[in-house]
PDB file of N, CA and C in Angstrom:
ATOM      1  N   UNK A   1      14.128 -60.457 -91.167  1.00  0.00           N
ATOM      2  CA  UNK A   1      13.146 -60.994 -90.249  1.00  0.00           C
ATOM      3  C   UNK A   1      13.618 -60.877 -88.795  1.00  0.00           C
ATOM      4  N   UNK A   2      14.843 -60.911 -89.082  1.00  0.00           N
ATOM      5  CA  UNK A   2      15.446 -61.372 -87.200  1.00  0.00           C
ATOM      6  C   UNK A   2      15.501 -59.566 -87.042  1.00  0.00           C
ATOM      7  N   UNK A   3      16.042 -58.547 -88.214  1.00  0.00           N
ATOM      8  CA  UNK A   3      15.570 -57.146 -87.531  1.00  0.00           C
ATOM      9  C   UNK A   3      14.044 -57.111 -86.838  1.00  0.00           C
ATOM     10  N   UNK A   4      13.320 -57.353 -87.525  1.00  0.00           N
ATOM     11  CA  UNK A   4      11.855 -57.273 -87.462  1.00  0.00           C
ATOM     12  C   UNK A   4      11.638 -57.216 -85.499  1.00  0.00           C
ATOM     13  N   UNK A   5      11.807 -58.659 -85.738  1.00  0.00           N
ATOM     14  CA  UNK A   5      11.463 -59.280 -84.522  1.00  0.00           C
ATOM     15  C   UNK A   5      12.505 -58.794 -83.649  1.00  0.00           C
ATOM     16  N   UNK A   6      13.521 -58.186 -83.676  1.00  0.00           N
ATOM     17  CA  UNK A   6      13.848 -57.299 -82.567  1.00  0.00           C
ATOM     18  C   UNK A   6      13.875 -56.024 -82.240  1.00  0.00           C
ATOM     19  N   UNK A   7      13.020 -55.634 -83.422  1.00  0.00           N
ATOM     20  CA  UNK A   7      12.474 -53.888 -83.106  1.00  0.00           C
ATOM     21  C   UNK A   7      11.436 -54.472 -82.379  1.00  0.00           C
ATOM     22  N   UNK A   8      10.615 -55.060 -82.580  1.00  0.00           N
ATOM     23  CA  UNK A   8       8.993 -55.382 -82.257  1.00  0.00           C
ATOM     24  C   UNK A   8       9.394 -56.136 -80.530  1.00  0.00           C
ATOM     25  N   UNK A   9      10.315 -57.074 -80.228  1.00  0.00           N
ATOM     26  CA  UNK A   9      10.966 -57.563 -79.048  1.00  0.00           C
ATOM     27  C   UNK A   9      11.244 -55.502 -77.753  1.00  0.00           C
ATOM     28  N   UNK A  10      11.813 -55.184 -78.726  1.00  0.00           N
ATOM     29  CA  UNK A  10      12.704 -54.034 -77.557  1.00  0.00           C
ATOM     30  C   UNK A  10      11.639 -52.767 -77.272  1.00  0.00           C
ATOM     31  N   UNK A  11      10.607 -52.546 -78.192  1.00  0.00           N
ATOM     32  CA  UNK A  11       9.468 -52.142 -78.308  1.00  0.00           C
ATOM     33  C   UNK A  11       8.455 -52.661 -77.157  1.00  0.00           C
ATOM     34  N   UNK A  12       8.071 -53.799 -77.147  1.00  0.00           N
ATOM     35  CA  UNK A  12       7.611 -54.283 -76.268  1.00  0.00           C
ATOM     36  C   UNK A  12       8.249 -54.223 -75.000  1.00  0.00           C
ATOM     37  N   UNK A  13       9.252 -54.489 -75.057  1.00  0.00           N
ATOM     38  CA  UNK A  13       9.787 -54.125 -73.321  1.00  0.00           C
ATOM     39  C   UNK A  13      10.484 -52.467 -73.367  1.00  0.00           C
ATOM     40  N   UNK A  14      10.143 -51.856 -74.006  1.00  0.00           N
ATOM     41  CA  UNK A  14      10.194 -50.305 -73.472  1.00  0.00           C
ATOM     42  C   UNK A  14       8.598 -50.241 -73.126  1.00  0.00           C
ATOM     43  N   UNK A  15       8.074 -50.355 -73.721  1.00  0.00           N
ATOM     44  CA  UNK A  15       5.938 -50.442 -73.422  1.00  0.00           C
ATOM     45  C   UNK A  15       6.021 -50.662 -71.647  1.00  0.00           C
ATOM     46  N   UNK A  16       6.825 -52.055 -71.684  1.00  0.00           N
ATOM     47  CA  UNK A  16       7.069 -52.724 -70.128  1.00  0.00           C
ATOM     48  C   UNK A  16       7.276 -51.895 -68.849  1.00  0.00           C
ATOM     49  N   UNK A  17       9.220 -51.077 -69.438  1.00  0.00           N
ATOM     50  CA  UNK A  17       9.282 -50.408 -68.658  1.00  0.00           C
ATOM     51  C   UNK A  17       8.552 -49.095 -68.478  1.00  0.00           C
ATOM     52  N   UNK A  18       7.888 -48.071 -69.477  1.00  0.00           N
ATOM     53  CA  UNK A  18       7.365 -47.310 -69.203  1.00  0.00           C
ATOM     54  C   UNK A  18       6.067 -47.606 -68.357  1.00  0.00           C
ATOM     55  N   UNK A  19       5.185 -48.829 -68.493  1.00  0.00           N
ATOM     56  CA  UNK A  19       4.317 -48.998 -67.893  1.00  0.00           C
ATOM     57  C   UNK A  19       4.858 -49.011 -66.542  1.00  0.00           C
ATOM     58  N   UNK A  20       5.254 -50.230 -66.331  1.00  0.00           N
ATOM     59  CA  UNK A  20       5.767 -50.202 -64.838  1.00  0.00           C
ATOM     60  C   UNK A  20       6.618 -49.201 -63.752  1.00  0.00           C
ATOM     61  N   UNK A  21       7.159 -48.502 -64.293  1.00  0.00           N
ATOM     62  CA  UNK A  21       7.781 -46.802 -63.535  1.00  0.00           C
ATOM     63  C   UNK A  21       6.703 -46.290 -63.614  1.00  0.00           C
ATOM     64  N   UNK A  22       5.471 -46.008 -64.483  1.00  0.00           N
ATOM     65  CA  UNK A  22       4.259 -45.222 -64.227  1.00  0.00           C
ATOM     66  C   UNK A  22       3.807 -45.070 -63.140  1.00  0.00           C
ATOM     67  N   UNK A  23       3.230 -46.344 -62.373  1.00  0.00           N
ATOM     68  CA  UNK A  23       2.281 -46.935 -61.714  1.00  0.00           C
ATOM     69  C   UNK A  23       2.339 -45.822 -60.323  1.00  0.00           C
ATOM     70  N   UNK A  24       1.733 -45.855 -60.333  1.00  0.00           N
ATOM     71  CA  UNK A  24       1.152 -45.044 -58.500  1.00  0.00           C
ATOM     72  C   UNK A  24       2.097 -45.972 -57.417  1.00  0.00           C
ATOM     73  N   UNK A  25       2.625 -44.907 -56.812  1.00  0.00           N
ATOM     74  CA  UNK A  25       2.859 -45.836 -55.414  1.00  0.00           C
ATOM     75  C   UNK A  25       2.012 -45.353 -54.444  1.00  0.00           C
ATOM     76  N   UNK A  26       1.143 -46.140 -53.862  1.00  0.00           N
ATOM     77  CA  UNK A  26       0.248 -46.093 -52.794  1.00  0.00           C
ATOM     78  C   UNK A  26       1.239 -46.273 -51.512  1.00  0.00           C
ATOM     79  N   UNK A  27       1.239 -45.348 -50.500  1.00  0.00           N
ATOM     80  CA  UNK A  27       1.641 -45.350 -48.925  1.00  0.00           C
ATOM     81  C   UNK A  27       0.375 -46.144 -48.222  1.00  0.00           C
ATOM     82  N   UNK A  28       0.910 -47.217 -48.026  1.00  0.00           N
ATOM     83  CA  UNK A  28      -0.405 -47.796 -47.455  1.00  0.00           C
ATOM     84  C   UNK A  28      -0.004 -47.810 -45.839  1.00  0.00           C
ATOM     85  N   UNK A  29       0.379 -47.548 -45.312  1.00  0.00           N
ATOM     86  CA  UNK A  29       0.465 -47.415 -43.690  1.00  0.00           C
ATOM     87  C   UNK A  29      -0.806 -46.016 -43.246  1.00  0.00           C
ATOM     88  N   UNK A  30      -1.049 -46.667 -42.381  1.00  0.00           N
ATOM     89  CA  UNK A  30      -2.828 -45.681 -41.661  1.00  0.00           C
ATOM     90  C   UNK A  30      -1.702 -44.380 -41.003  1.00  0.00           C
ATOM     91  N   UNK A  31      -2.723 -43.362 -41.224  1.00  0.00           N
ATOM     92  CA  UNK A  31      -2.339 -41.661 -41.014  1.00  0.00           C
ATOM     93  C   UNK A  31      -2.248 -41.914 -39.583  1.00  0.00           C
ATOM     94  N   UNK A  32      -3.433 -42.504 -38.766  1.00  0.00           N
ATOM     95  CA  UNK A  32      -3.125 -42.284 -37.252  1.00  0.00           C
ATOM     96  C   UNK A  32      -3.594 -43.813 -36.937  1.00  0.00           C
ATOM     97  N   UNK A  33      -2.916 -43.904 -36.264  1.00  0.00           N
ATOM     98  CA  UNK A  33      -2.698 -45.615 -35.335  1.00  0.00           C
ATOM     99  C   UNK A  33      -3.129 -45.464 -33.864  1.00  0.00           C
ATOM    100  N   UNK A  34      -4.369 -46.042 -33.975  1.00  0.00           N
ATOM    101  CA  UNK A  34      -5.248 -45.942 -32.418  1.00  0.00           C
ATOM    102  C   UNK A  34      -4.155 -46.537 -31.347  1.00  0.00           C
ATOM    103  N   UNK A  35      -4.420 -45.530 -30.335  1.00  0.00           N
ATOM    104  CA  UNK A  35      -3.377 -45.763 -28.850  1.00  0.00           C
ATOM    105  C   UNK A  35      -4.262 -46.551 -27.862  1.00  0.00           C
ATOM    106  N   UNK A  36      -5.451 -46.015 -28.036  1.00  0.00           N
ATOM    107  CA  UNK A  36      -6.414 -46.952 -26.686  1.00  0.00           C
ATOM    108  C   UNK A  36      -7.752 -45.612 -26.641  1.00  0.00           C
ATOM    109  N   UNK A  37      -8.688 -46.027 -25.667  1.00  0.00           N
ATOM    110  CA  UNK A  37      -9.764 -45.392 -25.528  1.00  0.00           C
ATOM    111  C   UNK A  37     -10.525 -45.573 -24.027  1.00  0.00           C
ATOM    112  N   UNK A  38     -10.773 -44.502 -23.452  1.00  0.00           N
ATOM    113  CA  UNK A  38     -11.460 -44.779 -22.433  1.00  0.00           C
ATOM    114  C   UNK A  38     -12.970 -43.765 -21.908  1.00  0.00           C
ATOM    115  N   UNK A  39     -13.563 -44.024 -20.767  1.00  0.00           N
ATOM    116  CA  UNK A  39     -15.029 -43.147 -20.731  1.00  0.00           C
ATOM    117  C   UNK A  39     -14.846 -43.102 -19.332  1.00  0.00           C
ATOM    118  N   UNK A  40     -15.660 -41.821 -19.356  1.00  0.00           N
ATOM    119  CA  UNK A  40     -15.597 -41.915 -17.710  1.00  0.00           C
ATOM    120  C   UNK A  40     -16.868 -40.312 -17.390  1.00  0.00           C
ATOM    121  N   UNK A  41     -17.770 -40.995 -17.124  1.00  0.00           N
ATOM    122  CA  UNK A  41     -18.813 -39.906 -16.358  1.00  0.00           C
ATOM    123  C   UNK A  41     -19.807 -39.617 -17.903  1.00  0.00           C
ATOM    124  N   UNK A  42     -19.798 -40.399 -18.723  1.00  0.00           N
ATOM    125  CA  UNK A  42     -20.227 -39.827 -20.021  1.00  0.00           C
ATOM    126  C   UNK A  42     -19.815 -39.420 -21.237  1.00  0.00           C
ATOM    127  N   UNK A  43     -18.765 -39.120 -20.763  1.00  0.00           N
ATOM    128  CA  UNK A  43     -17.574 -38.836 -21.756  1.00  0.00           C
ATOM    129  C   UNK A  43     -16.894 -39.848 -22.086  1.00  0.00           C
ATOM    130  N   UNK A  44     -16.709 -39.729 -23.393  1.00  0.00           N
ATOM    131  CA  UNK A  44     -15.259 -40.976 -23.816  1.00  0.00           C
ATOM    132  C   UNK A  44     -14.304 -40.067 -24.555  1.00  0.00           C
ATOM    133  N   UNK A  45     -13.100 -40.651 -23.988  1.00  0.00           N
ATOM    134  CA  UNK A  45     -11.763 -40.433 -25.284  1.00  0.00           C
ATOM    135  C   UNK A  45     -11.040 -41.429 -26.057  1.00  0.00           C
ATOM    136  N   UNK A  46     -10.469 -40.667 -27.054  1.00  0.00           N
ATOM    137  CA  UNK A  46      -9.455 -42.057 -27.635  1.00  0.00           C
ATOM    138  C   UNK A  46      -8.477 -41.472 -28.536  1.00  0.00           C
ATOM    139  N   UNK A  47      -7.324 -41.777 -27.860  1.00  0.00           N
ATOM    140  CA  UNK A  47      -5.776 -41.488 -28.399  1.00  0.00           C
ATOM    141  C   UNK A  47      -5.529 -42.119 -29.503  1.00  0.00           C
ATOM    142  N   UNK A  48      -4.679 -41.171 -30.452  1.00  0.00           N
ATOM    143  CA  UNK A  48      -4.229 -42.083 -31.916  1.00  0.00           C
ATOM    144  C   UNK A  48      -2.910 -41.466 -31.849  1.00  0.00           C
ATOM    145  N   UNK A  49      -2.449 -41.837 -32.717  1.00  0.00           N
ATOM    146  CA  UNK A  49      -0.362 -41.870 -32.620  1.00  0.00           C
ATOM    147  C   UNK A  49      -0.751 -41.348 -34.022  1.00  0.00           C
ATOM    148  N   UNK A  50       0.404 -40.148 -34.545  1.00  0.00           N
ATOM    149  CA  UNK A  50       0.713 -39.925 -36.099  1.00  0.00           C
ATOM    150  C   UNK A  50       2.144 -39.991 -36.160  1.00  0.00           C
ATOM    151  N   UNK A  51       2.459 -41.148 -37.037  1.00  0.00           N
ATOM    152  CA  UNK A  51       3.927 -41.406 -37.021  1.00  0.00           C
ATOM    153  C   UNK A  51       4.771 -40.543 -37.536  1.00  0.00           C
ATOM    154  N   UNK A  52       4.115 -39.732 -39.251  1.00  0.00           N
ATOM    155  CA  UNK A  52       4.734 -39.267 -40.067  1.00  0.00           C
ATOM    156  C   UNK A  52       4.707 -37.904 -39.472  1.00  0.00           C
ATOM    157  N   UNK A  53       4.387 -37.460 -38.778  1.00  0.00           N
ATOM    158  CA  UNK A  53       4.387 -36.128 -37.879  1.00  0.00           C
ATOM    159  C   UNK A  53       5.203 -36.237 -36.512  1.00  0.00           C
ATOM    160  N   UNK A  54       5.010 -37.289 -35.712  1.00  0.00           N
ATOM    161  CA  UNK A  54       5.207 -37.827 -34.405  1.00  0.00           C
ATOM    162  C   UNK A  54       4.258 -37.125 -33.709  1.00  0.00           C
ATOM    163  N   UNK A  55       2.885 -36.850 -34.059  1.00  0.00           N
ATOM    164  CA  UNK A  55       2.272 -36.383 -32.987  1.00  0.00           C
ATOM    165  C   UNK A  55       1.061 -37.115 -32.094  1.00  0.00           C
ATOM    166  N   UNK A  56       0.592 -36.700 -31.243  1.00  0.00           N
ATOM    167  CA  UNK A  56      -0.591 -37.287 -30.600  1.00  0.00           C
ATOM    168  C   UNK A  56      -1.709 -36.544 -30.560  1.00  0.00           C
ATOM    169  N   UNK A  57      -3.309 -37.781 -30.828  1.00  0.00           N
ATOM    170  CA  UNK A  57      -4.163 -36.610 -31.395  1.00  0.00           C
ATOM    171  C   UNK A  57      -5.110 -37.278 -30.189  1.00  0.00           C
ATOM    172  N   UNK A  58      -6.013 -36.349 -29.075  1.00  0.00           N
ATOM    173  CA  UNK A  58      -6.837 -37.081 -27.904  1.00  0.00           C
ATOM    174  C   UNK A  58      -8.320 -36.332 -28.788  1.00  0.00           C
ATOM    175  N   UNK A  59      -8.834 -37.227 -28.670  1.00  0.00           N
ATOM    176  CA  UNK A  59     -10.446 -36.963 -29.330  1.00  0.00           C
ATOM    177  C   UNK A  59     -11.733 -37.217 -28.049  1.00  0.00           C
ATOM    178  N   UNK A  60     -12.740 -36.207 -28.391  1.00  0.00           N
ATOM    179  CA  UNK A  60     -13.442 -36.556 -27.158  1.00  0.00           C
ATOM    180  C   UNK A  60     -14.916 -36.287 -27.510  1.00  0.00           C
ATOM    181  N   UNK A  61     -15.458 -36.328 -26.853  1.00  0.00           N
ATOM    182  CA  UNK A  61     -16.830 -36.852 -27.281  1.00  0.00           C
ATOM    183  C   UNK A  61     -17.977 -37.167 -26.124  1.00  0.00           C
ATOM    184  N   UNK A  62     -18.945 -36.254 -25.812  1.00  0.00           N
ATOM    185  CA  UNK A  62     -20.024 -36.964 -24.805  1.00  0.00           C
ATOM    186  C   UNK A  62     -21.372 -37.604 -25.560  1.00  0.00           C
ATOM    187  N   UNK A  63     -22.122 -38.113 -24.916  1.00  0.00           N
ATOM    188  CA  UNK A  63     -23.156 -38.862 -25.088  1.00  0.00           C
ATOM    189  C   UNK A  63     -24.100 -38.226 -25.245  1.00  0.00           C
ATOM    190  N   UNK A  64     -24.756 -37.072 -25.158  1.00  0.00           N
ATOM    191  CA  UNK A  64     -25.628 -36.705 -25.750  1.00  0.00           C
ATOM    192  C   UNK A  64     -25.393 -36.170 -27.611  1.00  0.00           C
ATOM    193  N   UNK A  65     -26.913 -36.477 -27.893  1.00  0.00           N
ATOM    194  CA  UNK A  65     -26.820 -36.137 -29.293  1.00  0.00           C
ATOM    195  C   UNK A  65     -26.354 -35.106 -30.266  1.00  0.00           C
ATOM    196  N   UNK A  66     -26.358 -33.760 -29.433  1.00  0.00           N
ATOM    197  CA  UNK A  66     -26.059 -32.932 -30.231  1.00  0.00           C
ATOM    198  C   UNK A  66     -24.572 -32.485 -29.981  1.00  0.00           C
ATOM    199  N   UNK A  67     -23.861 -33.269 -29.210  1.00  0.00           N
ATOM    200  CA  UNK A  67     -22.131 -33.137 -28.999  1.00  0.00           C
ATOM    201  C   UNK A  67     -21.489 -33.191 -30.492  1.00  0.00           C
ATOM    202  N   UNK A  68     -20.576 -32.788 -30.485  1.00  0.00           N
ATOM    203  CA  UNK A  68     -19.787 -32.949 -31.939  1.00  0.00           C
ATOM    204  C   UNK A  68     -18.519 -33.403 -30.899  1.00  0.00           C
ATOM    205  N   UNK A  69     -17.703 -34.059 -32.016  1.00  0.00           N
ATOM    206  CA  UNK A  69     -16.230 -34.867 -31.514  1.00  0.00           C
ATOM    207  C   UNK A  69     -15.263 -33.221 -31.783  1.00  0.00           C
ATOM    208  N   UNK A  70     -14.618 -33.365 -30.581  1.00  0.00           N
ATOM    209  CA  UNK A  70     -13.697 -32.545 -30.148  1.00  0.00           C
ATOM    210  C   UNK A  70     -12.229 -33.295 -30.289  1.00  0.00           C
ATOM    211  N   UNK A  71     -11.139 -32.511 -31.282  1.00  0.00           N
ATOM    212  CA  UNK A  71     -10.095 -33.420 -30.788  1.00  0.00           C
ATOM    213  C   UNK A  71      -8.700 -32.285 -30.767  1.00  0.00           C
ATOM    214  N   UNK A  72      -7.851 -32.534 -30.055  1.00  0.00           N
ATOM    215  CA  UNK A  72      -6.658 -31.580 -30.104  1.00  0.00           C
ATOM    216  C   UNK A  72      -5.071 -32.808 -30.320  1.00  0.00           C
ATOM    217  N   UNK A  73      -4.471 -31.952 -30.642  1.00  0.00           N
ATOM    218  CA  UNK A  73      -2.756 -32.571 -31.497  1.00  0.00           C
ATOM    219  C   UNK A  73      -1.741 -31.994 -30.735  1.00  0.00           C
ATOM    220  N   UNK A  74      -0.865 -33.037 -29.838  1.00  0.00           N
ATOM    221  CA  UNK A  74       0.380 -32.611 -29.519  1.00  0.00           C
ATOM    222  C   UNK A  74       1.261 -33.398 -30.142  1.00  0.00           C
ATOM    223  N   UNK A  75       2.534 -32.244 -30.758  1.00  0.00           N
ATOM    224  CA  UNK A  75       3.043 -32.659 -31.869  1.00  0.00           C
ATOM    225  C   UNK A  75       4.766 -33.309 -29.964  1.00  0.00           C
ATOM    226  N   UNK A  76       4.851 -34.555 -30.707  1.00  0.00           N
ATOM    227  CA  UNK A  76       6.197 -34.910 -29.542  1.00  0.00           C
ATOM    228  C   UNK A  76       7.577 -34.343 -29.988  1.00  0.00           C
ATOM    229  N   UNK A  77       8.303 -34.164 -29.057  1.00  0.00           N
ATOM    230  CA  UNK A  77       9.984 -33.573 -29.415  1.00  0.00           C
ATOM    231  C   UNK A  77      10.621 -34.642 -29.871  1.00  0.00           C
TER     232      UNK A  77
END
């Protein structure tokens, strides 16, 4: 009986550890981290920081409707 119950015991915690080493690790820190934003004449921009790169991305954008967002990446030394 006491075999029993410790195949069925070590069984269960191999179940344990295989479950738990499975699991996904999620990177939960954001891809780009807003720097600030400003407008001027119609136009607006707004800076974001990419850590895992070190680069900087300026995005831009005017006010009329048929503009599409423009953005360019300088990667820092």
């Amino acid at each position: 009986m006491i075999k029993i119950a410790g195949l069925v015991l070590l069984a269960a915690i191999t179940t344990y550890g295989l479950h738990a080493f499975a699991q996904i690790r999620a990177d939960v820190r954001p891809a780009l981290t807003p720097i600030g934003s400003s407008s001027s004449n119609g136009i607006s921009f707004a800076w974001f920081y990419d850590g895992t790169e070190r680069s900087v991305t300026v995005c831009r954008i005017a006010q009329a409707p048929a503009d599409t967002v423009s953005c360019k990446t300088t990667t820092l030394q």
